[in-house]
PDB file of N, CA and C in Angstrom:
ATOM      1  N   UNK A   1      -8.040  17.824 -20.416  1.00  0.00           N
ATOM      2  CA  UNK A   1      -8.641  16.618 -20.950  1.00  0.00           C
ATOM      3  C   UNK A   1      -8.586  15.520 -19.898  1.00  0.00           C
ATOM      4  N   UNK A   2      -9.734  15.118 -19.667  1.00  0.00           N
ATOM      5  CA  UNK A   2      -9.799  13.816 -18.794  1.00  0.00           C
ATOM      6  C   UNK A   2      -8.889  12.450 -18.823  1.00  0.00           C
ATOM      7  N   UNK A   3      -8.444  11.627 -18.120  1.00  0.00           N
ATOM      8  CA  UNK A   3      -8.041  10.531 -18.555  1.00  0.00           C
ATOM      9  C   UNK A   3      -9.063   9.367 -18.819  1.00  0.00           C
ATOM     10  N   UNK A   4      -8.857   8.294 -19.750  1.00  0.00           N
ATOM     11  CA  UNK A   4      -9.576   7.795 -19.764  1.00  0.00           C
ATOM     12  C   UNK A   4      -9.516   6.271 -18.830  1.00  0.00           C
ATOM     13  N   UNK A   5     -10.561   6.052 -18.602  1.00  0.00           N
ATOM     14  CA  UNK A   5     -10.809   4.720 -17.304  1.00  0.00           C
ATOM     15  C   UNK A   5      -9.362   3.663 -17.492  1.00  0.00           C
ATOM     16  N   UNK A   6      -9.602   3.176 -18.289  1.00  0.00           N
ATOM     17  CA  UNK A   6      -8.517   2.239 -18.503  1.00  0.00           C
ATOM     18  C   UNK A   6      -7.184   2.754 -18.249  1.00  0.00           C
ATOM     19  N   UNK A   7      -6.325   3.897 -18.741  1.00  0.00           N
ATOM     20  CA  UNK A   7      -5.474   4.409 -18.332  1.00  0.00           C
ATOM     21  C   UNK A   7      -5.163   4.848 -16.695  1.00  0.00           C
ATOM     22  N   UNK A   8      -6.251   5.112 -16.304  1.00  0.00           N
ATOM     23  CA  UNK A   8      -6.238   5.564 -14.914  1.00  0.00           C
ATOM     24  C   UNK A   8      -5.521   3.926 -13.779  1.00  0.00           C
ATOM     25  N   UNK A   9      -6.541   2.895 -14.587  1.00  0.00           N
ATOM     26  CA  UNK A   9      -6.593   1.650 -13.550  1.00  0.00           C
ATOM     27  C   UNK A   9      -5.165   1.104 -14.143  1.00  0.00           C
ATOM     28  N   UNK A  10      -4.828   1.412 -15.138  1.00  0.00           N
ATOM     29  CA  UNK A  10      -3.043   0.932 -15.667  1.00  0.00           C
ATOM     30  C   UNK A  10      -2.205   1.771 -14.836  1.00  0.00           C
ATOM     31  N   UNK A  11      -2.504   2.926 -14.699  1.00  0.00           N
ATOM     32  CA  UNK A  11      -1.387   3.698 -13.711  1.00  0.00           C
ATOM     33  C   UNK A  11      -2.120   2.957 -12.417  1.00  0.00           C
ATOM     34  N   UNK A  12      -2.694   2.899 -11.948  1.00  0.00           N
ATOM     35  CA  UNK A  12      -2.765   2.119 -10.721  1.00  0.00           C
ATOM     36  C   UNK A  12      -2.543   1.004 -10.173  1.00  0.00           C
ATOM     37  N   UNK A  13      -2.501   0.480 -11.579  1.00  0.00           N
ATOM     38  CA  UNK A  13      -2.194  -1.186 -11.324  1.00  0.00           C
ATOM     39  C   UNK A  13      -0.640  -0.520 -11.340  1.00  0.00           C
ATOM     40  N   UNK A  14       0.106  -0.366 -11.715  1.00  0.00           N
ATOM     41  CA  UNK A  14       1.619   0.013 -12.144  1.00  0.00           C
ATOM     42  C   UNK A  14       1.960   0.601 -10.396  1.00  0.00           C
ATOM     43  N   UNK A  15       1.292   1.691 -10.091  1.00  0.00           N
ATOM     44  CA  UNK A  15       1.901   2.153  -8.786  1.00  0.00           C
ATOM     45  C   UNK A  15       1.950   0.797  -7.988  1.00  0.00           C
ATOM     46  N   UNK A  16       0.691   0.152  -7.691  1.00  0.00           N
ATOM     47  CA  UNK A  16       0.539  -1.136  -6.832  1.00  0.00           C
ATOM     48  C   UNK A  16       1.598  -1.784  -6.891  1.00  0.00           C
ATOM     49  N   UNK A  17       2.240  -2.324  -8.382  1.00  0.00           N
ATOM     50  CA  UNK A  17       3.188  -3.086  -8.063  1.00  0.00           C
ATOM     51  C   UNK A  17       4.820  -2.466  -8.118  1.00  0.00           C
ATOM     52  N   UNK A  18       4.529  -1.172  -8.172  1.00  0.00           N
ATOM     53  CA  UNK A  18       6.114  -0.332  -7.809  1.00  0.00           C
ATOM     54  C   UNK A  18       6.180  -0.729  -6.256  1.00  0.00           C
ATOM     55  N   UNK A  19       4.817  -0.224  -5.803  1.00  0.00           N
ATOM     56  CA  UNK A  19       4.873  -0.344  -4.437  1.00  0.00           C
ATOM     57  C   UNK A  19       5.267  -2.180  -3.745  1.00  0.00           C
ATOM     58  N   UNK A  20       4.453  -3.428  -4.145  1.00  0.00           N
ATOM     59  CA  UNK A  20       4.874  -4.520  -3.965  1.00  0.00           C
ATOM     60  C   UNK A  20       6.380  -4.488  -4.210  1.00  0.00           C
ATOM     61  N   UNK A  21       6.989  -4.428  -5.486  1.00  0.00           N
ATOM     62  CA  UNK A  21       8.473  -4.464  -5.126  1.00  0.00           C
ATOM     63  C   UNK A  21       9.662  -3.691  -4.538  1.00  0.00           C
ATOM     64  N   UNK A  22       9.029  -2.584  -3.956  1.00  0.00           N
ATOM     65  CA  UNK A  22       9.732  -1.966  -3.119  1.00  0.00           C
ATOM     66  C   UNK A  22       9.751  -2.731  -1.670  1.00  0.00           C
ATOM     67  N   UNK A  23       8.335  -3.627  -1.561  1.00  0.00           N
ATOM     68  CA  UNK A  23       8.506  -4.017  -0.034  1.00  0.00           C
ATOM     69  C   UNK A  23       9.549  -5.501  -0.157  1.00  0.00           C
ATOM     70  N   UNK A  24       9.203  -6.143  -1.531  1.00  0.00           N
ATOM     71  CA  UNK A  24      10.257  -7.192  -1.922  1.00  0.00           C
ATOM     72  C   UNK A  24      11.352  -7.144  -1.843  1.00  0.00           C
ATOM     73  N   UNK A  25      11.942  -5.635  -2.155  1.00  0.00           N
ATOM     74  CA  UNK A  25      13.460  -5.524  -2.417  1.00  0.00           C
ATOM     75  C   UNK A  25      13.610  -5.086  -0.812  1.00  0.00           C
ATOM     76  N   UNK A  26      13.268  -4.432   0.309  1.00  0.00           N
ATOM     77  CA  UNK A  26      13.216  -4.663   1.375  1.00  0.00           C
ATOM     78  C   UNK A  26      12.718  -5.181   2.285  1.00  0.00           C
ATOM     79  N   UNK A  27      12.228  -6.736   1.877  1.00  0.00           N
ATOM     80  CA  UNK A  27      12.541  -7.802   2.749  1.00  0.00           C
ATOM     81  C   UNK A  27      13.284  -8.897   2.148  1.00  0.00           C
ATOM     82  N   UNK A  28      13.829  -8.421   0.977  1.00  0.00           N
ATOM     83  CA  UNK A  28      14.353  -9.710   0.405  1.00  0.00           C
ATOM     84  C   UNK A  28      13.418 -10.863  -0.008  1.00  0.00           C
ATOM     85  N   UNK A  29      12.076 -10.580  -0.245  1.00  0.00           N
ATOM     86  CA  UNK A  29      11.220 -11.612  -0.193  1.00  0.00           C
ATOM     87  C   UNK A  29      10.889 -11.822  -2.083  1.00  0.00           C
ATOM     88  N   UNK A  30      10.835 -12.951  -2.420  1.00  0.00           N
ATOM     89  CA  UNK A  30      10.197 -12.003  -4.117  1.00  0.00           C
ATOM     90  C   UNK A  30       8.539 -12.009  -4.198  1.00  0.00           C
ATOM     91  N   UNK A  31       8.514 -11.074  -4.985  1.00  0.00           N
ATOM     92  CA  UNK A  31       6.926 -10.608  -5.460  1.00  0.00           C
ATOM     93  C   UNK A  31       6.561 -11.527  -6.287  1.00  0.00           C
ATOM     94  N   UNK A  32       5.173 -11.377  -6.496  1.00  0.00           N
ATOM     95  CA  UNK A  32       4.609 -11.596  -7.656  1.00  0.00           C
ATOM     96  C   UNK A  32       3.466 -12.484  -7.540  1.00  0.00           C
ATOM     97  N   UNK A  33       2.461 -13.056  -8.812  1.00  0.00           N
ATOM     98  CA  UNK A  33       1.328 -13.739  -8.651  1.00  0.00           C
ATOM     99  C   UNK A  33       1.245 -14.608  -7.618  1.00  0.00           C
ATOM    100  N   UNK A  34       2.276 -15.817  -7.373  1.00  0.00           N
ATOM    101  CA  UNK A  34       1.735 -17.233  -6.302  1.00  0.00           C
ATOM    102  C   UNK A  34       3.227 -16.921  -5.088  1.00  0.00           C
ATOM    103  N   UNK A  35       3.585 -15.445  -4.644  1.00  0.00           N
ATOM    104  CA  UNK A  35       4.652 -15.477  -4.092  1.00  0.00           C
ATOM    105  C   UNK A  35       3.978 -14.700  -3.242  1.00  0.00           C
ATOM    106  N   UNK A  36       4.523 -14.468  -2.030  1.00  0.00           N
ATOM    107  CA  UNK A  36       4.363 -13.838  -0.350  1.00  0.00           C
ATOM    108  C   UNK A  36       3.582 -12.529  -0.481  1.00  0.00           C
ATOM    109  N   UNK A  37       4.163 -12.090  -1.712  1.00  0.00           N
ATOM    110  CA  UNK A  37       4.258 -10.438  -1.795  1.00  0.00           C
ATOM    111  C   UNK A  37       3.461 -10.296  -3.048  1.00  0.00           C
ATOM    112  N   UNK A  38       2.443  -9.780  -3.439  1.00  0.00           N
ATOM    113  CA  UNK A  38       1.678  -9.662  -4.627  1.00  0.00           C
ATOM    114  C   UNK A  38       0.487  -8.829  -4.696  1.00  0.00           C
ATOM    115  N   UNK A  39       0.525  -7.817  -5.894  1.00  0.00           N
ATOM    116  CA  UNK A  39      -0.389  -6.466  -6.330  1.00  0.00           C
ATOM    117  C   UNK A  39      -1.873  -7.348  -6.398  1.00  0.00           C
ATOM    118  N   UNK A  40      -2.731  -6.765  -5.409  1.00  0.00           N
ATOM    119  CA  UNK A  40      -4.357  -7.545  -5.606  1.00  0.00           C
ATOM    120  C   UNK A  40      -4.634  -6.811  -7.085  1.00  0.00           C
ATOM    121  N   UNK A  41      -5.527  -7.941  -7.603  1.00  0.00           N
ATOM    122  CA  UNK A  41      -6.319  -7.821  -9.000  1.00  0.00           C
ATOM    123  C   UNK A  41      -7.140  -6.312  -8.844  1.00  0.00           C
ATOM    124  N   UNK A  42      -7.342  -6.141 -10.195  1.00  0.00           N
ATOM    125  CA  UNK A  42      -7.917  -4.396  -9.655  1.00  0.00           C
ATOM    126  C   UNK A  42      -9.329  -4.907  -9.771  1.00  0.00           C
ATOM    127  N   UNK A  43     -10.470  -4.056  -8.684  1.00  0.00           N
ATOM    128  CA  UNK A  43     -11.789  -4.832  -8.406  1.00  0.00           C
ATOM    129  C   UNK A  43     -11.848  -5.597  -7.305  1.00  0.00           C
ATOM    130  N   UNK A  44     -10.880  -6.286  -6.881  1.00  0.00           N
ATOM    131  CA  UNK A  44     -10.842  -7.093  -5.717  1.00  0.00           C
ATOM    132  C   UNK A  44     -11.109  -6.662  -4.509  1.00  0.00           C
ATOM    133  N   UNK A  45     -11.924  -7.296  -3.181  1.00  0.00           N
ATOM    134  CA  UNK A  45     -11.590  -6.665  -2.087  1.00  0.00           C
ATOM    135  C   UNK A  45     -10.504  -6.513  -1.077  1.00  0.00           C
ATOM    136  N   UNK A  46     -10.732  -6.064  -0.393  1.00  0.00           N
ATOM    137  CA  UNK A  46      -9.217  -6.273   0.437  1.00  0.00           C
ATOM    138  C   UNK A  46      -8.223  -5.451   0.233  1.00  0.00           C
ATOM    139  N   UNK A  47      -6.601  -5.444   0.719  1.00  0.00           N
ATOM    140  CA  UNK A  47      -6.067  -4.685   0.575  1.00  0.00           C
ATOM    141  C   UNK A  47      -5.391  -4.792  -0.962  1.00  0.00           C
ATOM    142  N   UNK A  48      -4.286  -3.590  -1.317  1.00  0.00           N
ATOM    143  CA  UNK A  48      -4.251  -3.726  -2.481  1.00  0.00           C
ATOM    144  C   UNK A  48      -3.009  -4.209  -2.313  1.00  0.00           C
ATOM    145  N   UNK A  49      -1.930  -4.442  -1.262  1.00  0.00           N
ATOM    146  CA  UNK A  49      -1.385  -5.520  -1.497  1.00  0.00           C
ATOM    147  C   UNK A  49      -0.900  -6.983  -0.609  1.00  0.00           C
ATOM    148  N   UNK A  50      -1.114  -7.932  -1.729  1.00  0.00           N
ATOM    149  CA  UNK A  50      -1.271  -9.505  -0.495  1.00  0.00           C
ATOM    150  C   UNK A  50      -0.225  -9.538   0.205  1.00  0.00           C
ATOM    151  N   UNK A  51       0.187  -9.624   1.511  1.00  0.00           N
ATOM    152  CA  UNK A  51       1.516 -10.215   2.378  1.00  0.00           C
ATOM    153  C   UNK A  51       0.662 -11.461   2.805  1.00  0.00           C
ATOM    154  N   UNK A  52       1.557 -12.377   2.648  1.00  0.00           N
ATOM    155  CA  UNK A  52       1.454 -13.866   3.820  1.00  0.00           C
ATOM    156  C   UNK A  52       2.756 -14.024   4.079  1.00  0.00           C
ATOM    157  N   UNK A  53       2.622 -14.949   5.416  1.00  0.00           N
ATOM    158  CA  UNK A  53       3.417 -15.614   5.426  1.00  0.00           C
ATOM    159  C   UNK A  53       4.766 -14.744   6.687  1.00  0.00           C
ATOM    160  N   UNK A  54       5.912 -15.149   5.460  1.00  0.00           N
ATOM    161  CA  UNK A  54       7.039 -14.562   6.181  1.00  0.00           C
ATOM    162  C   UNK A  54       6.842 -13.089   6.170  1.00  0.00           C
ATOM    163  N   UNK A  55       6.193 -12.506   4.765  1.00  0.00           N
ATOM    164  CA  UNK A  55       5.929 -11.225   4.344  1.00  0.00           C
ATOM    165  C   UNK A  55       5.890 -10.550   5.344  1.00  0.00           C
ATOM    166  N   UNK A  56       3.902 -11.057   5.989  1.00  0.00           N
ATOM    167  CA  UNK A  56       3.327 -10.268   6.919  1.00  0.00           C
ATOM    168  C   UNK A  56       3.790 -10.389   8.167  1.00  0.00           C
ATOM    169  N   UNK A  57       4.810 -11.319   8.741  1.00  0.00           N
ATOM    170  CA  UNK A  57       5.532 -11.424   9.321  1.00  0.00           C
ATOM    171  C   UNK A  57       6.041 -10.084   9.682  1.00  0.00           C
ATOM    172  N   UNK A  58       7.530 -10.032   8.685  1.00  0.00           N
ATOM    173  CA  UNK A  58       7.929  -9.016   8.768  1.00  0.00           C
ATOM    174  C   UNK A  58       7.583  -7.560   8.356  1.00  0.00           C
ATOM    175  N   UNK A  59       6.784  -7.713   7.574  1.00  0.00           N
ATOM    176  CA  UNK A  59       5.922  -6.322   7.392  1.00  0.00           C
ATOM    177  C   UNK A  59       4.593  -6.358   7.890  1.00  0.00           C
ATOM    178  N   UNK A  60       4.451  -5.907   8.668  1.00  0.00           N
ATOM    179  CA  UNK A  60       3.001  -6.278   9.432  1.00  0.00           C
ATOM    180  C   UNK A  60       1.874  -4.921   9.023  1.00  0.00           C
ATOM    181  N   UNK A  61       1.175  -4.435   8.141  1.00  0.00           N
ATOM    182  CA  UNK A  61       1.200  -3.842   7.603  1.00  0.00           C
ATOM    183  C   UNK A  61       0.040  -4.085   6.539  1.00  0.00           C
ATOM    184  N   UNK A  62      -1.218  -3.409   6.744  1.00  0.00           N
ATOM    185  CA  UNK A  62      -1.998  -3.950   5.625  1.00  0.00           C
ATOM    186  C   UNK A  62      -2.447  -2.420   5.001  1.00  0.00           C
ATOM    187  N   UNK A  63      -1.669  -2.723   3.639  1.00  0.00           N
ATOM    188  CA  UNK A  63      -1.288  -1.403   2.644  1.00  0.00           C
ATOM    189  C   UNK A  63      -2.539  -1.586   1.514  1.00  0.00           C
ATOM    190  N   UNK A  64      -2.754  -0.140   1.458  1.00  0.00           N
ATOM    191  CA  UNK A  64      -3.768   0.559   0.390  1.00  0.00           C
ATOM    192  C   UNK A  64      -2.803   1.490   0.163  1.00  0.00           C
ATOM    193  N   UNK A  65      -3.027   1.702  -1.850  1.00  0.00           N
ATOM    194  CA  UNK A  65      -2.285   2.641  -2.954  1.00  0.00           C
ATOM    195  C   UNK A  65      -2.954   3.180  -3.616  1.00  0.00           C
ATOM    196  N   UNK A  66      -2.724   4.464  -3.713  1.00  0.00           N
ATOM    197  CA  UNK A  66      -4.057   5.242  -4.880  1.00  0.00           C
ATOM    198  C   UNK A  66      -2.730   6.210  -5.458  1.00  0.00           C
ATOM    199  N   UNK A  67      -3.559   6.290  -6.955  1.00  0.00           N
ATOM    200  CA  UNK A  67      -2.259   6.953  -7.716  1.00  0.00           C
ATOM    201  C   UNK A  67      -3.942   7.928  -8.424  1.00  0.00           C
ATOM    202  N   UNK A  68      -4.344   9.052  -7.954  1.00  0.00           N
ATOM    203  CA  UNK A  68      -4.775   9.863  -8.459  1.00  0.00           C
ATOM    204  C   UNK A  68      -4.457  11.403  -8.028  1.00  0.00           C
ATOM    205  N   UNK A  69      -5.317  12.383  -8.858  1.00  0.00           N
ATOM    206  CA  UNK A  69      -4.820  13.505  -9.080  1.00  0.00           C
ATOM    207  C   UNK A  69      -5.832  14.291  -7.409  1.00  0.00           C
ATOM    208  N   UNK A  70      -6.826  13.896  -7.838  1.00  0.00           N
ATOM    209  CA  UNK A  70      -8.157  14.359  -6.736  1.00  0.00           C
ATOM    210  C   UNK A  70      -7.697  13.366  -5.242  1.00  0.00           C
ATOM    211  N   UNK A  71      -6.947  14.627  -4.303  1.00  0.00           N
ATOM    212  CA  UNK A  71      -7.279  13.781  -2.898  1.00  0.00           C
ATOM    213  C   UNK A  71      -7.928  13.965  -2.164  1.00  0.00           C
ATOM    214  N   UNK A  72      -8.222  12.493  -1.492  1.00  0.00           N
ATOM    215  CA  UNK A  72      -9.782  11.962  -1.122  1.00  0.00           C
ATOM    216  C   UNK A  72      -9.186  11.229   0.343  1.00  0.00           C
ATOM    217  N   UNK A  73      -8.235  12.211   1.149  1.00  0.00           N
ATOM    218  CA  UNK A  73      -7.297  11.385   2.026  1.00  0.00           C
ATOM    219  C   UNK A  73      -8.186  10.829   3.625  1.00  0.00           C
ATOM    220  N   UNK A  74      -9.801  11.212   3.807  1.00  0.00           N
ATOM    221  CA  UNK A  74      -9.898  10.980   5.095  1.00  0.00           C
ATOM    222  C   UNK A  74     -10.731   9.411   3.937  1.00  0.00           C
ATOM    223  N   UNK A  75     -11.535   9.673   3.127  1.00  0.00           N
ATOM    224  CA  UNK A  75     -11.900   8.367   2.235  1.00  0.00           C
ATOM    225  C   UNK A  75     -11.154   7.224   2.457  1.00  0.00           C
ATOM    226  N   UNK A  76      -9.561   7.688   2.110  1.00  0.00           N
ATOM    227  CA  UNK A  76      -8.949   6.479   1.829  1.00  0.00           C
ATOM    228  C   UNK A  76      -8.388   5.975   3.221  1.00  0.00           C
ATOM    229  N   UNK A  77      -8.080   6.884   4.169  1.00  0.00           N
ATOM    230  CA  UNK A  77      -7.772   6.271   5.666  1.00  0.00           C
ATOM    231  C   UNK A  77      -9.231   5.345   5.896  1.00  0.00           C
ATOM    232  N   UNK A  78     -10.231   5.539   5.428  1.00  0.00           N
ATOM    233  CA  UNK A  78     -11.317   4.698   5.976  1.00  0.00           C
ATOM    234  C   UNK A  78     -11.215   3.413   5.385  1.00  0.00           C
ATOM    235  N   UNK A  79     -10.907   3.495   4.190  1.00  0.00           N
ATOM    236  CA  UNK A  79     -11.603   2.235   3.270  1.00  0.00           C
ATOM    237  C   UNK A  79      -9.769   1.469   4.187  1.00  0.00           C
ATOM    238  N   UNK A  80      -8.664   2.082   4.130  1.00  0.00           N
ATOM    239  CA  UNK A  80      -7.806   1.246   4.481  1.00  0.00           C
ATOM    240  C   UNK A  80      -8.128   0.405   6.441  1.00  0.00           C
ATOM    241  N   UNK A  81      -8.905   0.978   6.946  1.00  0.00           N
ATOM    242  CA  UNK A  81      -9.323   0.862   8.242  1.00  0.00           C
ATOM    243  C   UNK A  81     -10.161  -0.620   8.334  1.00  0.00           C
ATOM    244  N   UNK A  82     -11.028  -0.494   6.956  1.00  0.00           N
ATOM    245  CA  UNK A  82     -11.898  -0.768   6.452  1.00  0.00           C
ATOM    246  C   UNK A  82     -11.488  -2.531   5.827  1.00  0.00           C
ATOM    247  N   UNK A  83     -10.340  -2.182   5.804  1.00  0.00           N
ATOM    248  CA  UNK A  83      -9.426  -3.260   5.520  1.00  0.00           C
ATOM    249  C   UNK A  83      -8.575  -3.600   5.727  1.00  0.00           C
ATOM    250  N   UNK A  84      -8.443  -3.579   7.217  1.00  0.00           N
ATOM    251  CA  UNK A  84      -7.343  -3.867   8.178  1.00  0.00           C
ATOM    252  C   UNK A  84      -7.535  -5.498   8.691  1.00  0.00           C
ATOM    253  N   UNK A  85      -5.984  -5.827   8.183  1.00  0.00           N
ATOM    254  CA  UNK A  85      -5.798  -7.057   8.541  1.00  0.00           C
ATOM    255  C   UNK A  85      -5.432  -7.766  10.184  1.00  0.00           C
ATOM    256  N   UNK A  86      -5.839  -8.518  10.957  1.00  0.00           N
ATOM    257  CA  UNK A  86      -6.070  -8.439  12.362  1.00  0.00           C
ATOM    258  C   UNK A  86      -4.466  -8.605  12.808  1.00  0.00           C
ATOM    259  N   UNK A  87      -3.980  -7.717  13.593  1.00  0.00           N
ATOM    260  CA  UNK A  87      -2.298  -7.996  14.562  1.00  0.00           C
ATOM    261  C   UNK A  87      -1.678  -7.370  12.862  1.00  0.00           C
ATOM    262  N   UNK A  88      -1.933  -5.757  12.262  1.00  0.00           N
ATOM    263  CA  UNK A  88      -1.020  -5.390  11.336  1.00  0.00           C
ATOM    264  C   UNK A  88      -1.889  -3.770  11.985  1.00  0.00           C
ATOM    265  N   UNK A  89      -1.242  -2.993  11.427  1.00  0.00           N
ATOM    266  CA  UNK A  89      -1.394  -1.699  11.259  1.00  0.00           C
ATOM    267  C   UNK A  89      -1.803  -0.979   9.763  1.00  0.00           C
ATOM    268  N   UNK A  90      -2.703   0.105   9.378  1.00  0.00           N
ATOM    269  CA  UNK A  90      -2.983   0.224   8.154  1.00  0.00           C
ATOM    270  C   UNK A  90      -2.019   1.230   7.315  1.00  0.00           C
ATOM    271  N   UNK A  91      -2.043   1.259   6.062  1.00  0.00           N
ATOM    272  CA  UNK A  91      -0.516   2.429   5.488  1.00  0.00           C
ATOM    273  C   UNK A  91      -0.734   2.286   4.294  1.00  0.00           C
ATOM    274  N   UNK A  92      -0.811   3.790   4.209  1.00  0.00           N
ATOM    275  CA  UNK A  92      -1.409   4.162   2.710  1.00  0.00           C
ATOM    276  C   UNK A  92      -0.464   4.644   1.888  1.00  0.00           C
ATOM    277  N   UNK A  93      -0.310   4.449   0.731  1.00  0.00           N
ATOM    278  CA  UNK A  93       0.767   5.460  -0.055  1.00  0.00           C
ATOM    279  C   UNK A  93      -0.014   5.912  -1.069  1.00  0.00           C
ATOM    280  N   UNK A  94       0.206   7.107  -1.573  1.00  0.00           N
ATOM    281  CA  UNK A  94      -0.332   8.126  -2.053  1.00  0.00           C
ATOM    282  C   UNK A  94       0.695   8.910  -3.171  1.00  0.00           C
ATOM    283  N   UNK A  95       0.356   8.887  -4.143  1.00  0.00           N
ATOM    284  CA  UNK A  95       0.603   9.242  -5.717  1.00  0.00           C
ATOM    285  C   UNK A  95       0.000   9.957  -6.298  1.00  0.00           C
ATOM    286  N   UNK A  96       0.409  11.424  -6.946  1.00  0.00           N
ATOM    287  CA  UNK A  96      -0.262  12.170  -8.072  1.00  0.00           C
ATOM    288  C   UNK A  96       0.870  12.427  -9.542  1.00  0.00           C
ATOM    289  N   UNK A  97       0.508  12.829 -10.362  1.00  0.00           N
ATOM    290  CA  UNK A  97       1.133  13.172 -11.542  1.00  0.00           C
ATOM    291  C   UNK A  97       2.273  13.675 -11.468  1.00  0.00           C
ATOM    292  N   UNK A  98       3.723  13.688 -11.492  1.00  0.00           N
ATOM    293  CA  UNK A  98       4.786  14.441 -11.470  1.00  0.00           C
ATOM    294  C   UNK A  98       4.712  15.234 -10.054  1.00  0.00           C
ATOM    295  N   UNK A  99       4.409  13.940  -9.135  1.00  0.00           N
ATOM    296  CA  UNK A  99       5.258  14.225  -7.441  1.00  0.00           C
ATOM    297  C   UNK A  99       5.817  13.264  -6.830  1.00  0.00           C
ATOM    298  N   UNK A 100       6.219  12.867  -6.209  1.00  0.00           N
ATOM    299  CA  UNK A 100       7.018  11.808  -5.416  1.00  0.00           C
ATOM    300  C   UNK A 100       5.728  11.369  -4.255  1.00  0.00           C
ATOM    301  N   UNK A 101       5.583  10.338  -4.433  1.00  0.00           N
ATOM    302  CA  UNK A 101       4.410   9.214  -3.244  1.00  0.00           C
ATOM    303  C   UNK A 101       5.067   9.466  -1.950  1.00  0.00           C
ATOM    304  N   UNK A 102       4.079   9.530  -1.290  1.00  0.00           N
ATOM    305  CA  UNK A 102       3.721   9.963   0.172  1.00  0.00           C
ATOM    306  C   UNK A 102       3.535   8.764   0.859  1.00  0.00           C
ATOM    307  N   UNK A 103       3.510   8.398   2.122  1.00  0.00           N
ATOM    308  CA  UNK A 103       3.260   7.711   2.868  1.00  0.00           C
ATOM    309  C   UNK A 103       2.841   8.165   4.377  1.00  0.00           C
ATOM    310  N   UNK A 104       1.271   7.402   4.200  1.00  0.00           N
ATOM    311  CA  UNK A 104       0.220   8.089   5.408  1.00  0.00           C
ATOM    312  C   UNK A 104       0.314   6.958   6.620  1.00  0.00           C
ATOM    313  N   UNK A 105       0.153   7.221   7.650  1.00  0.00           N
ATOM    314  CA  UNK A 105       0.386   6.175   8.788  1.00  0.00           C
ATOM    315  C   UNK A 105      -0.285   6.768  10.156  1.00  0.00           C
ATOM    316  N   UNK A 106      -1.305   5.524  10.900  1.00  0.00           N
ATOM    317  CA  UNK A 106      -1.550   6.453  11.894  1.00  0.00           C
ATOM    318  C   UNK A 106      -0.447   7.009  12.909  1.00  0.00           C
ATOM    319  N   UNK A 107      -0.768   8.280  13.807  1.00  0.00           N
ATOM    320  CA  UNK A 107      -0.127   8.658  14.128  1.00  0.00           C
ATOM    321  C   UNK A 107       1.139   7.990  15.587  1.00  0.00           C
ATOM    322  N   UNK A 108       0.131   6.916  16.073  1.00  0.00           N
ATOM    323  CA  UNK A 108       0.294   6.445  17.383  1.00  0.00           C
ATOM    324  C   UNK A 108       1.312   5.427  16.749  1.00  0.00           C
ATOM    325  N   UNK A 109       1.218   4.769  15.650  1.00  0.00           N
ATOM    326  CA  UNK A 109       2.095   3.680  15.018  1.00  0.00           C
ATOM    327  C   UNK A 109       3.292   4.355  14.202  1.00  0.00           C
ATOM    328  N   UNK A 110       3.411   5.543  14.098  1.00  0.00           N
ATOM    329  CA  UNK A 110       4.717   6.201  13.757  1.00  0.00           C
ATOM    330  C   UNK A 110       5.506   6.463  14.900  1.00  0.00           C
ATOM    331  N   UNK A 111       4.833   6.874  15.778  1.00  0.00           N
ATOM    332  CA  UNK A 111       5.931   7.134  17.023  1.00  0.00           C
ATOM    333  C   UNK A 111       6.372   5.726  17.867  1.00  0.00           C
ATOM    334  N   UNK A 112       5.353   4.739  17.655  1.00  0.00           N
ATOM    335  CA  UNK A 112       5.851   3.438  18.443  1.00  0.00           C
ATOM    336  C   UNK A 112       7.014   3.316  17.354  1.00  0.00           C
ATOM    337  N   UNK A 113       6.856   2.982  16.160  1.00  0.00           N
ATOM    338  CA  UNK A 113       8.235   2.648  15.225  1.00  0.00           C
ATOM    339  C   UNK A 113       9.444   3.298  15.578  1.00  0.00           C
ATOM    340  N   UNK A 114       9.415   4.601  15.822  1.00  0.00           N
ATOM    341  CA  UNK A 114      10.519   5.273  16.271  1.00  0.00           C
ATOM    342  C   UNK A 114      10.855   5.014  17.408  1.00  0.00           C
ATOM    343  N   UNK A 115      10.083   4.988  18.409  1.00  0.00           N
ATOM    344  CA  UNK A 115      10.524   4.233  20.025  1.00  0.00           C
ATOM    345  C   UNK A 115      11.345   2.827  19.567  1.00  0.00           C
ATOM    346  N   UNK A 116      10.623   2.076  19.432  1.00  0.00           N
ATOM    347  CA  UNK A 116      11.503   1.078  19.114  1.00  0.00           C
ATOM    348  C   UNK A 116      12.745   1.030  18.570  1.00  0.00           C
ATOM    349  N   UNK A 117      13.000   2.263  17.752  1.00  0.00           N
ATOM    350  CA  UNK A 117      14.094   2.167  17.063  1.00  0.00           C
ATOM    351  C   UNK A 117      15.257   2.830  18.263  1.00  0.00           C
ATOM    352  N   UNK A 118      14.906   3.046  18.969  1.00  0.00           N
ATOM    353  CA  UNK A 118      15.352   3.965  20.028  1.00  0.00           C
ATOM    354  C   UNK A 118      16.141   5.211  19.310  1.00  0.00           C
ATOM    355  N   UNK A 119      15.284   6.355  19.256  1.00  0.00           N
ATOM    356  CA  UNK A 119      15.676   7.506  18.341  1.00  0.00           C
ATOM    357  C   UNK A 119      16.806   8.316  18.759  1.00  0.00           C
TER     358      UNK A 119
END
């Protein structure tokens, strides 16, 4: 049985902002509507979630979230490309039904992170 529309964009709105307060609780920053860190309206353009500020600062990082069953993973590297914020890198996280979210990153910006970290 299909899901129906509304349910789909509630689990999505819901992943979006699991995902916003995970980046809150690691930067210490708080989330939410008129704060640094906040889940874009569903429909909106842009990424799906807002950093300013100190946020994008420290998370430099312009994140797209999809919580479906059907993956559509070179799609969504585009549309996140597509919506890349200027001096951030793009990073997708990725959700299906009873699995643990993934996190996609280009490849050249995973290994600089680790250089830096001096591995």
């Amino acid at each position: 049985m299909a899901i129906k529309t509304r349910s789909a964009k509630n689990k999505g709105k819901k992943f979006q902002n699991d995902i916003a307060k995970k980046i809150s609780e690691l930067l210490n920053i708080p989330w939410g509507k008129d704060e640094c860190i906040a889940s874009r309206e569903m429909g909106q353009s842009g990424v799906d979630i807002r950093l300013i500020s100190k946020a994008l600062e420290r998370f430099p990082y312009s994140v797209e979230c999809k919580r479906c069953e059907n993956l559509s993973v070179p799609a969504w590297i585009k549309q996140a490309k597509s919506n890349l914020i200027p001096g951030t890198d793009w990073l997708l996280f990725v959700r299906r039904n009873r699995e643990d979210g993934v996190a996609i990153m280009d490849i050249e910006t995973f290994f600089s992170i680790l250089k830096d970290k001096e591995v």
